[in-house]
Protein backbone atom coordinates (compact mmCIF):
# COMPACT_ATOMS: atom_id res chain seq x y z
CA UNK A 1 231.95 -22.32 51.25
CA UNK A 2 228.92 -21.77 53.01
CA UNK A 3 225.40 -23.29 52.81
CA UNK A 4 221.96 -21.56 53.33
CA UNK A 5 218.88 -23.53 53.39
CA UNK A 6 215.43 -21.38 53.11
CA UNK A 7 216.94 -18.57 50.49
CA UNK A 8 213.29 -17.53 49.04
CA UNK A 9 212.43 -17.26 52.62
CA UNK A 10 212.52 -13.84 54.78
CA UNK A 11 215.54 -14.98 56.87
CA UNK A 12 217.27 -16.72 54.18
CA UNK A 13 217.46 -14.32 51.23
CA UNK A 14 218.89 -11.74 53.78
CA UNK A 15 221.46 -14.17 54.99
CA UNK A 16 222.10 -14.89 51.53
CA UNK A 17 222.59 -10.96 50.61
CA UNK A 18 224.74 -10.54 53.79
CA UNK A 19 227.18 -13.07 52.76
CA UNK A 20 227.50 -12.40 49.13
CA UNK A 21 228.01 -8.56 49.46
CA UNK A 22 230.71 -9.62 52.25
CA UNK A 23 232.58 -11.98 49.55
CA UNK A 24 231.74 -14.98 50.85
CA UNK A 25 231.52 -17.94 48.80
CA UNK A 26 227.71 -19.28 49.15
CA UNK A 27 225.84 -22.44 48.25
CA UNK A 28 221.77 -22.20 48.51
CA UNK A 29 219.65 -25.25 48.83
CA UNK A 30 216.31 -24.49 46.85
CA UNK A 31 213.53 -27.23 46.03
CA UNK A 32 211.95 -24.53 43.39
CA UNK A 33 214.97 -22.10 41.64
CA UNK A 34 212.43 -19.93 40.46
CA UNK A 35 211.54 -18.48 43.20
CA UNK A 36 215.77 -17.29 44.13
CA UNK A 37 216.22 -13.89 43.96
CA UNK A 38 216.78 -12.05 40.91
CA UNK A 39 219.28 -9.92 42.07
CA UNK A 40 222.59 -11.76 42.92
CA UNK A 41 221.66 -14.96 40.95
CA UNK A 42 225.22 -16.40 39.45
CA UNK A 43 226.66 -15.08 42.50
CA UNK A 44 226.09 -18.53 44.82
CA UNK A 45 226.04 -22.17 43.67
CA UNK A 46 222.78 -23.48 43.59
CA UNK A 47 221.93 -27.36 44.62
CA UNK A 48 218.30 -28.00 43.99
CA UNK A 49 216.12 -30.17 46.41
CA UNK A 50 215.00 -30.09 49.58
CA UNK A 51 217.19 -29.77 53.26
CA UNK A 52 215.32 -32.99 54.58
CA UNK A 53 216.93 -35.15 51.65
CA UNK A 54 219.86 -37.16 52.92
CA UNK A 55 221.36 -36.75 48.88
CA UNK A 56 220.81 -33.07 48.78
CA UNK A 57 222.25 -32.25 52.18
CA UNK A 58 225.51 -34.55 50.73
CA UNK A 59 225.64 -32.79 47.77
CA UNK A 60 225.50 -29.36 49.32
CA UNK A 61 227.70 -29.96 52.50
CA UNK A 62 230.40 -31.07 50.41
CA UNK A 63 233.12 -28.49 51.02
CA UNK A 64 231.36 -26.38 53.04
CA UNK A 65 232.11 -25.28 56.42
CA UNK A 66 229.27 -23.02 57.47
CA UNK A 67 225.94 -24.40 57.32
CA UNK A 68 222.84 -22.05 58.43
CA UNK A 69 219.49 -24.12 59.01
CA UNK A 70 215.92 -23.45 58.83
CA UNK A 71 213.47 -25.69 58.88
CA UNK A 72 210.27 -24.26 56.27
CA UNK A 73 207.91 -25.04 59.22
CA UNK A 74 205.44 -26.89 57.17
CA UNK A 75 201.93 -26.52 58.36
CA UNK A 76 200.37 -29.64 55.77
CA UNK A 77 202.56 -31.59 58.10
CA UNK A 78 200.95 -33.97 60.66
CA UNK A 79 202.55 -32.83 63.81
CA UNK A 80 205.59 -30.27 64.74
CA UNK A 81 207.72 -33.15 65.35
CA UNK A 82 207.30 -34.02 61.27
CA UNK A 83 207.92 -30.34 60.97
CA UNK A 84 211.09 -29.73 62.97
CA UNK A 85 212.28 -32.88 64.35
CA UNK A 86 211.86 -35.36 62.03
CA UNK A 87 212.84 -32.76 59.31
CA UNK A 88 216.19 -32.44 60.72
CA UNK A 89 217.11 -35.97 60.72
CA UNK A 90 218.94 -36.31 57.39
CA UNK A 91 220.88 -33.39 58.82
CA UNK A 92 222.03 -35.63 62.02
CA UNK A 93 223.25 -38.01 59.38
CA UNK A 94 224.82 -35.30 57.09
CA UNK A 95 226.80 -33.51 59.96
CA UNK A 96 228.51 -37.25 61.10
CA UNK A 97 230.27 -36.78 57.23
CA UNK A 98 231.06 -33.34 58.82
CA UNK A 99 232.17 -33.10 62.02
CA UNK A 100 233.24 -29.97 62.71
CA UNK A 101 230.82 -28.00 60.30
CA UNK A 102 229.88 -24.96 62.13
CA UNK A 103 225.49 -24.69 62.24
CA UNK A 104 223.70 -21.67 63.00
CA UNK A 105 220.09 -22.34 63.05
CA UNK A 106 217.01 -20.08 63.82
CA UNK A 107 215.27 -21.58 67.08
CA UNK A 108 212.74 -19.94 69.41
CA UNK A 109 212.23 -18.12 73.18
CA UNK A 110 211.24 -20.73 75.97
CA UNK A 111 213.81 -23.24 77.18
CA UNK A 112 212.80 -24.10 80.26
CA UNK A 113 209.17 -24.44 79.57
CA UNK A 114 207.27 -26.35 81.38
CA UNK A 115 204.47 -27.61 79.50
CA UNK A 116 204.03 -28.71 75.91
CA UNK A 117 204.25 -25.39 73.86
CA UNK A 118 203.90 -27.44 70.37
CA UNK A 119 206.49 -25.64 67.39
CA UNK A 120 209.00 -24.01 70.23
CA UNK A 121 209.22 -27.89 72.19
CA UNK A 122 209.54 -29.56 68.94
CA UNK A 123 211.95 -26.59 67.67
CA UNK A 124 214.01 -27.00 70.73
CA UNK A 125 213.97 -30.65 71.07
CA UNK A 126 215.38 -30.00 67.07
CA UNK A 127 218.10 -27.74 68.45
CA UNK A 128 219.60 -30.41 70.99
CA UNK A 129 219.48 -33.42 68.88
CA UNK A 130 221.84 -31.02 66.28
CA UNK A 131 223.99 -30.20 69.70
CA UNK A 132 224.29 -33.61 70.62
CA UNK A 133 225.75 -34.68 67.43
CA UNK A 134 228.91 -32.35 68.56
CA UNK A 135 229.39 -30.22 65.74
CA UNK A 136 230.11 -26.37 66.63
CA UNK A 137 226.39 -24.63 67.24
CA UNK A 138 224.54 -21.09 67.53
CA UNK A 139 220.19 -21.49 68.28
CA UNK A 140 219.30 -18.28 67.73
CA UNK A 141 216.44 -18.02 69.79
CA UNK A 142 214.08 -15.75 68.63
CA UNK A 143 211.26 -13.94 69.78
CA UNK A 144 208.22 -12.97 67.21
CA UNK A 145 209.11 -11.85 64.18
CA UNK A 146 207.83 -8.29 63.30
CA UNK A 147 207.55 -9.81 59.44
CA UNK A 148 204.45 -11.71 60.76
CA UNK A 149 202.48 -9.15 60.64
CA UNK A 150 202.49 -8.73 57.09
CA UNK A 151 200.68 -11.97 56.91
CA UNK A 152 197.71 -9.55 57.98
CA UNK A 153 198.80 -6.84 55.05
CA UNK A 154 195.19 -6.75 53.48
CA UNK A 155 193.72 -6.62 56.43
CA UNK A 156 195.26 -3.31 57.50
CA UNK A 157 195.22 -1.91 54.43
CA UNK A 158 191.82 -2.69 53.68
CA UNK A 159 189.90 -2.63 56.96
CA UNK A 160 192.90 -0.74 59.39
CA UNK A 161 192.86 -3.39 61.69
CA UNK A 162 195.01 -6.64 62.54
CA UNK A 163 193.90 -9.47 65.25
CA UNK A 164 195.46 -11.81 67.45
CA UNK A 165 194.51 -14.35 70.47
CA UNK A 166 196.27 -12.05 72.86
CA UNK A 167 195.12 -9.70 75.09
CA UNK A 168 195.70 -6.02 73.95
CA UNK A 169 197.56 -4.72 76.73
CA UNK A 170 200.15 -8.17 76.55
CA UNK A 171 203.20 -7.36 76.01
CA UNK A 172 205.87 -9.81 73.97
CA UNK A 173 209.20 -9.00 72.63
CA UNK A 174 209.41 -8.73 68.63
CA UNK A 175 212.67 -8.98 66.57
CA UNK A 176 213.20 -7.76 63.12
CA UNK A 177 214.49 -10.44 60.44
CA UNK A 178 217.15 -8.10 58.93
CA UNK A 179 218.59 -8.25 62.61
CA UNK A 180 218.20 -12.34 62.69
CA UNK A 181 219.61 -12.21 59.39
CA UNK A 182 222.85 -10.31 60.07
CA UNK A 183 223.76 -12.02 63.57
CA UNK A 184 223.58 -15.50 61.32
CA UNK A 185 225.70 -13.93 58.41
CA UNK A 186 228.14 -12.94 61.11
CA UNK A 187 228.38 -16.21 62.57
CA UNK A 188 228.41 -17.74 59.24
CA UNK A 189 231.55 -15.71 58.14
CA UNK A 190 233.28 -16.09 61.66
CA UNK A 191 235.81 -19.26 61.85
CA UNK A 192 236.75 -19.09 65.17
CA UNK A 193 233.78 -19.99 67.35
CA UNK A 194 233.40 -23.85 69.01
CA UNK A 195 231.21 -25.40 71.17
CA UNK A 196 227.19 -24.90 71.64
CA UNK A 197 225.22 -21.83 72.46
CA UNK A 198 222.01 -20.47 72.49
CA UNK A 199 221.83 -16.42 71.86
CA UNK A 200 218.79 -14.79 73.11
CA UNK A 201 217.41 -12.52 70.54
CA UNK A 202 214.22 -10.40 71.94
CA UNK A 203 214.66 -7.61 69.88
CA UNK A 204 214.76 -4.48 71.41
CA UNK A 205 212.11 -3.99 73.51
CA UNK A 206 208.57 -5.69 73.84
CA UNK A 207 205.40 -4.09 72.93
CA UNK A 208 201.67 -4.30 73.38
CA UNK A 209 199.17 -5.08 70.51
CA UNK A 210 197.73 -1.70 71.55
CA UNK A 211 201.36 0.06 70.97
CA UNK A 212 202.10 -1.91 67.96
CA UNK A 213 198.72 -0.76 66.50
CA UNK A 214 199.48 3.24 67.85
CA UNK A 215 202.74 2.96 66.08
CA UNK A 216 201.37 1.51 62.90
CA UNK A 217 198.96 4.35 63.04
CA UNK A 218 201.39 7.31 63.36
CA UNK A 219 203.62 5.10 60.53
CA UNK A 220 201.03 4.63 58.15
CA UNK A 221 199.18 7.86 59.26
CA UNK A 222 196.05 6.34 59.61
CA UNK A 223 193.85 4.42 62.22
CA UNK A 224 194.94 1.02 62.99
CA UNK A 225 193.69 -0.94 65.53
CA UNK A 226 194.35 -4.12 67.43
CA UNK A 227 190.85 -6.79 67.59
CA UNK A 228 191.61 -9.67 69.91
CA UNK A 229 189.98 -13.04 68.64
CA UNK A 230 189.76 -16.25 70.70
CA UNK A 231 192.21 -19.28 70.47
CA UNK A 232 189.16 -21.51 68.86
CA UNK A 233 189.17 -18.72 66.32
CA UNK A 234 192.75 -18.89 65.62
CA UNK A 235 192.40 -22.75 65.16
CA UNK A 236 189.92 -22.59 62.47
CA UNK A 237 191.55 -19.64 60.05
CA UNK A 238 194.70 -21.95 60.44
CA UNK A 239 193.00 -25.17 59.51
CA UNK A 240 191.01 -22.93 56.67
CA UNK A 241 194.42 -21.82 55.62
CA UNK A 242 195.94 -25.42 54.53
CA UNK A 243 196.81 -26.52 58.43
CA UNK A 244 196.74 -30.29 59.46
CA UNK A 245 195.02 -30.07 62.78
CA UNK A 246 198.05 -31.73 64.24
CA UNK A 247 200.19 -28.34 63.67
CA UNK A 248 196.70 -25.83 64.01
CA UNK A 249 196.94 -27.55 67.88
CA UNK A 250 201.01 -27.08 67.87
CA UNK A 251 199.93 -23.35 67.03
CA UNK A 252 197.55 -22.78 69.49
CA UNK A 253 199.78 -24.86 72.66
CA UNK A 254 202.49 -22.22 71.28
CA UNK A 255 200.42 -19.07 71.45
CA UNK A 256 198.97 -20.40 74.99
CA UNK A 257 202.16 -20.43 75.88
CA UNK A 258 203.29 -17.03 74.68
CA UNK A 259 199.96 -15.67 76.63
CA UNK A 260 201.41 -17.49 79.57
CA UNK A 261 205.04 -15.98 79.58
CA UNK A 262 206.93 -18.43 77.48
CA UNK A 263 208.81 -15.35 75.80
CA UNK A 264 209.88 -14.41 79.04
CA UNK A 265 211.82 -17.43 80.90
CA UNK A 266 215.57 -15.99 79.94
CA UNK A 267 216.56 -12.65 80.95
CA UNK A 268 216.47 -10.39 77.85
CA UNK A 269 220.34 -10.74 76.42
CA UNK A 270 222.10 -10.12 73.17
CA UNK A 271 219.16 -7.37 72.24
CA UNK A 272 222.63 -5.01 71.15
CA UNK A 273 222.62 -6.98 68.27
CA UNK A 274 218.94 -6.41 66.95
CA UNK A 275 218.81 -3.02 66.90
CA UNK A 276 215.83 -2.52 64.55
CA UNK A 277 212.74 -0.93 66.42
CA UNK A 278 209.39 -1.93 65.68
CA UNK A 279 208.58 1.71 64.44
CA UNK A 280 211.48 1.59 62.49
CA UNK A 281 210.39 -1.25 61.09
CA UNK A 282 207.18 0.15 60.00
CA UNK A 283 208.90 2.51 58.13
CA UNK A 284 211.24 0.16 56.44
CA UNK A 285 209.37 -2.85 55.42
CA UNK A 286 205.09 -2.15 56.46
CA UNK A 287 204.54 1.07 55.13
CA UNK A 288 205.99 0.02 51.36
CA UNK A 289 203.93 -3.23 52.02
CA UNK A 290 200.56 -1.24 52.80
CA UNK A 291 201.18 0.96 49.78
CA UNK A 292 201.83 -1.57 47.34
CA UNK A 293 198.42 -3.54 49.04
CA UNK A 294 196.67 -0.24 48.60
CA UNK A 295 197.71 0.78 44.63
CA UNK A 296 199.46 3.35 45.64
CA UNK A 297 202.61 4.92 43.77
């Protein structure tokens, strides 16, 4: 049996689809059913609640021996150590019940960091406290993921233009979540592995906002361009959004950082296993996005 936390999530539901179409027997945690996917419901067990609940993780963990974790990265929370590190607390507890469950969680780029880079030092500090409870681990650390840009869908649909607090000519490695997703399923299926390790997971090559927005362009075949906004900017669409200013700051510390070269402190590794380019991601997942925003058939 194995367990997948986050299944209505981008990650999840892929990890989910991997697994079931490779026979595996899966278990989702879900606080709202509703939102599961249509398509292989009845094909997992479903225990409903949320992963920080010490009774839900007992319920779901029983039996299992794959476990793959993702924190929802709340932003209502108060700080990103409510958001990752206290989060994964009942887990800590769980996993003594289960000693030599095998977790694969989704972690970030930066160990080694010197300075506070708010979610990836509370996302790592997550990572080691799950390590140091000795059960068999795989952080896969993750550079951006290309499905953050659709948070900006209307925006390029409507207006052909997408912003960031980055200068346009930075360039930052970007990994696809159907590559995330299938490195997790495989480690999820795989019995064999022991011990803790972090894979590096770049993606396949890192890009400027400038090329992302040429690419988009020649994708979408129309004009997209990049419009860099200021980190003060950034703060108040966040807090506008929903954001507790504790986590709009953990935002910005982690986007400073990224400016800074954050992405950057491991040598790029393991990018064989996410093959998916950004353009070919554009064609895969943007392009259907900007033509559903658009009311196009």
């Amino acid at each position: 049996m194995i367990v997948v936390t986050t299944p209505t999530g981008n990650i999840g539901r892929q990890v989910v689809s991997w697994l079931i179409a490779a026979g595996a027997h899966v278990r989702v945690i879900a606080r709202d059913p509703s939102k599961l996917p249509k398509g292989p419901r009845g094909r997992f067990e479903l225990v409903e609640g949320a992963h920080d609940d010490a009774a839900t993780l007992a319920r779901a963990l029983e039996g299992a021996k794959s476990l793959f974790w993702l924190p929802p990265g709340d932003m209502t929370l108060p700080s990103p150590e409510a958001a990752y590190v206290d989060f994964a607390r009942p887990l800590l507890g769980a996993l003594q019940d289960h000693p030599s469950m095998r977790v694969v969680g989704v972690s970030a780029l930066g160990r080694g960091w010197p300075k506070q880079a708010g979610h990836v030092t509370a996302t790592l500090k997550a990572d080691d406290l799950i390590s140091e409870t000795g059960v068999p681990y795989r952080a896969l650390c993750c550079g951006s993921l290309m499905e953050n840009i659709l948070r900006q869908r209307d925006m390029i649909a409507e207006k052909g233009v997408f912003f960031w607090p980055s200068p346009s000519e930075l360039k930052l490695p970007y990994v696809a979540t159907r590559d995330v997703a299938a490195v997790a399923a495989r480690l999820l299926l795989d019995e064999t592995w022991t011990g803790h390790e972090e894979l590096q997971m770049p993606g396949p090559e890192d890009l400027s906002f400038d090329q992302m927005a040429q690419i988009m362009s020649d994708t979408l075949q129309k004009p997209v361009s990049f419009q860099e906004i200021g980190m003060e900017d950034m703060r108040g669409m966040l807090i506008a959004n929903g954001a507790s200013a504790g986590m709009a700051r953990s935002m910005i510390q982690m986007l400073t950082a990224k400016n800074a070269g954050l992405d950057h402190m491991a040598p790029r590794a393991f990018a064989a296993e996410t093959p998916t380019t950004f353009r070919e991601w554009c064609r895969i997942v943007l392009e259907p996005a900007i033509v559903a925003a658009e009311g196009r058939p």
